[in-house]
C-alpha atoms as a PDB file:
ATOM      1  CA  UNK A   1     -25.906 -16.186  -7.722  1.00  0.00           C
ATOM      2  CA  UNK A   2     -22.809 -17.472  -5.923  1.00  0.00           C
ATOM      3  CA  UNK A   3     -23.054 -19.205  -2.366  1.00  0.00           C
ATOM      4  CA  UNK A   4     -20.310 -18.610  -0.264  1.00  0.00           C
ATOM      5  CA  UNK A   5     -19.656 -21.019   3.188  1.00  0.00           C
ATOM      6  CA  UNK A   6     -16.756 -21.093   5.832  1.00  0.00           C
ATOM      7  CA  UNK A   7     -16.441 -23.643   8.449  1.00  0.00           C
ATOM      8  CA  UNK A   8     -15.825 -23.154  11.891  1.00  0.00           C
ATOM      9  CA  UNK A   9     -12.218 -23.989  12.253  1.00  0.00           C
ATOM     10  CA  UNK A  10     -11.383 -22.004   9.115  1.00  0.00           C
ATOM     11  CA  UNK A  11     -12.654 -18.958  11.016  1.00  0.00           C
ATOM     12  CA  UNK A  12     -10.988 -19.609  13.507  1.00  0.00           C
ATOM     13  CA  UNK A  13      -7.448 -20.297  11.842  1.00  0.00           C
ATOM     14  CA  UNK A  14      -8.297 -16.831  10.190  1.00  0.00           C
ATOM     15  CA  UNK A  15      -8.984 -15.063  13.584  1.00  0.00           C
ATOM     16  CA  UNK A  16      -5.845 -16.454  14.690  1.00  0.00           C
ATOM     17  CA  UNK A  17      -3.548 -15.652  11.692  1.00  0.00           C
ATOM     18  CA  UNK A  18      -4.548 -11.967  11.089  1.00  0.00           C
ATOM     19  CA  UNK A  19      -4.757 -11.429  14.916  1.00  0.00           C
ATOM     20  CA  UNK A  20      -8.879 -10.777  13.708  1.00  0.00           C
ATOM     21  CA  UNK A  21     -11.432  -8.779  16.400  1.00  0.00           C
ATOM     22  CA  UNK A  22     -15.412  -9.501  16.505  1.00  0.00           C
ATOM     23  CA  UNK A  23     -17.085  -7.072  13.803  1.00  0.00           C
ATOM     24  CA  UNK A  24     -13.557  -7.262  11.350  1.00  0.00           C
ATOM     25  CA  UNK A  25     -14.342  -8.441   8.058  1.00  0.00           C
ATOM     26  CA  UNK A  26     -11.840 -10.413   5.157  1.00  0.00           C
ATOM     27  CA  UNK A  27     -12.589  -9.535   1.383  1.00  0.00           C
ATOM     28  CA  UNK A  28     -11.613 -12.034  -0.992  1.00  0.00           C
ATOM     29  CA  UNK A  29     -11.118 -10.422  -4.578  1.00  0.00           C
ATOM     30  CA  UNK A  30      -9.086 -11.102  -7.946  1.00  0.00           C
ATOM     31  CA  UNK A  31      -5.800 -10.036  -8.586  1.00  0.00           C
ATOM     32  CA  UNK A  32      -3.746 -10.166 -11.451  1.00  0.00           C
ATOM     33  CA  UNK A  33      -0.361 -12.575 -11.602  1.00  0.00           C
ATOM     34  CA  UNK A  34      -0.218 -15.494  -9.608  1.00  0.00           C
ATOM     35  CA  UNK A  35      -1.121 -19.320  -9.752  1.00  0.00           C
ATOM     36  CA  UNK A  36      -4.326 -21.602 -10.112  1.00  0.00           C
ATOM     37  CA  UNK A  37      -7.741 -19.774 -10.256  1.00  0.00           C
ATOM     38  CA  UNK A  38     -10.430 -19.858 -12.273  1.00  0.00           C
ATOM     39  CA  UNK A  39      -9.546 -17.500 -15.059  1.00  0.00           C
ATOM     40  CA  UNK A  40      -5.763 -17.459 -16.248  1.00  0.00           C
ATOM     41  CA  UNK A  41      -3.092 -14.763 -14.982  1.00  0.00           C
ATOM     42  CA  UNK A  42      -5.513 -13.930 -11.808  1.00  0.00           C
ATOM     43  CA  UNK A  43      -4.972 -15.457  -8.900  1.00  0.00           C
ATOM     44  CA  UNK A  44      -7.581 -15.056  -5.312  1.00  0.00           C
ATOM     45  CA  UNK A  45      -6.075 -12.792  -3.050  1.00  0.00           C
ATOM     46  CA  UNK A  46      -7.308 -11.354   0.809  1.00  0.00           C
ATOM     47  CA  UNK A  47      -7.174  -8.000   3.057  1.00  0.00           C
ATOM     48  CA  UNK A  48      -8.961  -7.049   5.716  1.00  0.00           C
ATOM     49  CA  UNK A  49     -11.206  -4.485   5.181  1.00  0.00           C
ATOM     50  CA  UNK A  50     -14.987  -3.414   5.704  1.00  0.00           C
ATOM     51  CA  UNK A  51     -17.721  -4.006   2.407  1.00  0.00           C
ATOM     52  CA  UNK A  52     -18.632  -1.408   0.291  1.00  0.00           C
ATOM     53  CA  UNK A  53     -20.773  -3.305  -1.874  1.00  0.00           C
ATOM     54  CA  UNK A  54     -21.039  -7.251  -0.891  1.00  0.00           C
ATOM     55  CA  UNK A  55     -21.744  -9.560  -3.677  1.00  0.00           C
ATOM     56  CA  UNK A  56     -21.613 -12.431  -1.434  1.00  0.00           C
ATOM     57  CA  UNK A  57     -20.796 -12.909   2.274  1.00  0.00           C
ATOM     58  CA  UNK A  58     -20.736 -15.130   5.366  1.00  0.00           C
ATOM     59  CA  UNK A  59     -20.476 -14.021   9.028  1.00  0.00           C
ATOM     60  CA  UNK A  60     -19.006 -17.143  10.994  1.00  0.00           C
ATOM     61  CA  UNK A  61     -16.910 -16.550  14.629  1.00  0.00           C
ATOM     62  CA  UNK A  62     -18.333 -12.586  14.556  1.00  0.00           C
ATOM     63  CA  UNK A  63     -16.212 -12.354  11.112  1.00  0.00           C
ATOM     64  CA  UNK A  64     -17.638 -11.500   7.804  1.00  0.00           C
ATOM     65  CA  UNK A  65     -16.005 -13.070   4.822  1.00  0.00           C
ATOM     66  CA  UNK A  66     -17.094 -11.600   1.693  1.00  0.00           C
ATOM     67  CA  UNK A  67     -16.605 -10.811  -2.191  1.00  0.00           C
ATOM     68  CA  UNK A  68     -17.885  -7.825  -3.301  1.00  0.00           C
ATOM     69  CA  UNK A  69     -19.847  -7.544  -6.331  1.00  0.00           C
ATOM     70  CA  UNK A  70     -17.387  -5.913  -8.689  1.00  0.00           C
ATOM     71  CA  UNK A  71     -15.273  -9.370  -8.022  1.00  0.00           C
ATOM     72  CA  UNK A  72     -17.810 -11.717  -8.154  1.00  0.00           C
ATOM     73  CA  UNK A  73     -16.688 -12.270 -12.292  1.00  0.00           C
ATOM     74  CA  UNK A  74     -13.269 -14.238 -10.794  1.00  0.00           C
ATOM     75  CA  UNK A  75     -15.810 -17.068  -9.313  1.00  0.00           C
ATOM     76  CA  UNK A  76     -17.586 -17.549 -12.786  1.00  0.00           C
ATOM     77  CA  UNK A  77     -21.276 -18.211 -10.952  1.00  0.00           C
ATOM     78  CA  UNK A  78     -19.390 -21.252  -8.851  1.00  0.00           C
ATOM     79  CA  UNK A  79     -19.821 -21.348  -5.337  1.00  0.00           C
ATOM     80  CA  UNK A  80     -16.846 -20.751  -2.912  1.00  0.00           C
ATOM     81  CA  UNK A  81     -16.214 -22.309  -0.181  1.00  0.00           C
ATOM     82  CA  UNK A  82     -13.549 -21.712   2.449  1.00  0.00           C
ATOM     83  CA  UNK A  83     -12.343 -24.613   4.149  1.00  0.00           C
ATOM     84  CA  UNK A  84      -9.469 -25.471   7.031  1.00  0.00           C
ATOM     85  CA  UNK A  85      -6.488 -27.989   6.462  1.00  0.00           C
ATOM     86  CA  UNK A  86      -5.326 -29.668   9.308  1.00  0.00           C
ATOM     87  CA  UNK A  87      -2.694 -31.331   7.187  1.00  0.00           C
ATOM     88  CA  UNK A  88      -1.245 -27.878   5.774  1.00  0.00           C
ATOM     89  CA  UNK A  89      -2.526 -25.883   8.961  1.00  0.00           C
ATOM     90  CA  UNK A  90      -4.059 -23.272   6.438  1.00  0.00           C
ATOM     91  CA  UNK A  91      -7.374 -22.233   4.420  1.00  0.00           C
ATOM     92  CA  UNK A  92      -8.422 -23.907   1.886  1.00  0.00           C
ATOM     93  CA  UNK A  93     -10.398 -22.656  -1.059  1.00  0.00           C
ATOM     94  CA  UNK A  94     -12.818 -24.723  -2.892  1.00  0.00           C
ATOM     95  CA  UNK A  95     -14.472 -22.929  -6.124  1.00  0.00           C
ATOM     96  CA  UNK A  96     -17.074 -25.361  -7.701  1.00  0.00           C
END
């Protein structure tokens, strides 16, 4: 089963960014074209919108960040871990 963790300031930068409200919630899922990734022609993509079915979730800042199950496949059973950059000034995401 995959673990999923944010930190503090990457809630926050998230908040921030997409102008977020206490009980919003971010799903990360796959989507096809783009770079990097763990499988080849998908790439990890974000919205905002409320779980249907969570795979895996995190509630950090009154946010909850989650995957639901139907994407868990992209993370390969690796955890994933959301991270801030103060260099960039962005997320970071950390599959391992």
């Amino acid at each position: 089963m995959m673990n999923m963790s944010i930190t503090k300031p990457a809630a926050k930068w998230f908040i921030e960014e997409m102008d977020l409200e206490e009980n919003d919630a971010i799903r990360f899922f796959a989507r096809y074209g783009g770079f990097g990734g763990v499988h080849k022609g998908f790439s990890l993509a974000l919205d905002k919108a409320q779980p249907i079915d969570p795979g895996a979730g995190v509630e950090k800042e009154g946010i909850y960040f989650f995957v639901e199950r139907s994407d868990l496949w992209y993370f390969d059973e690796k955890d994933f871990h959301i991270k801030y950059s103060r260099k960039y000034d962005e997320a970071e995401y950390v599959i391992e």
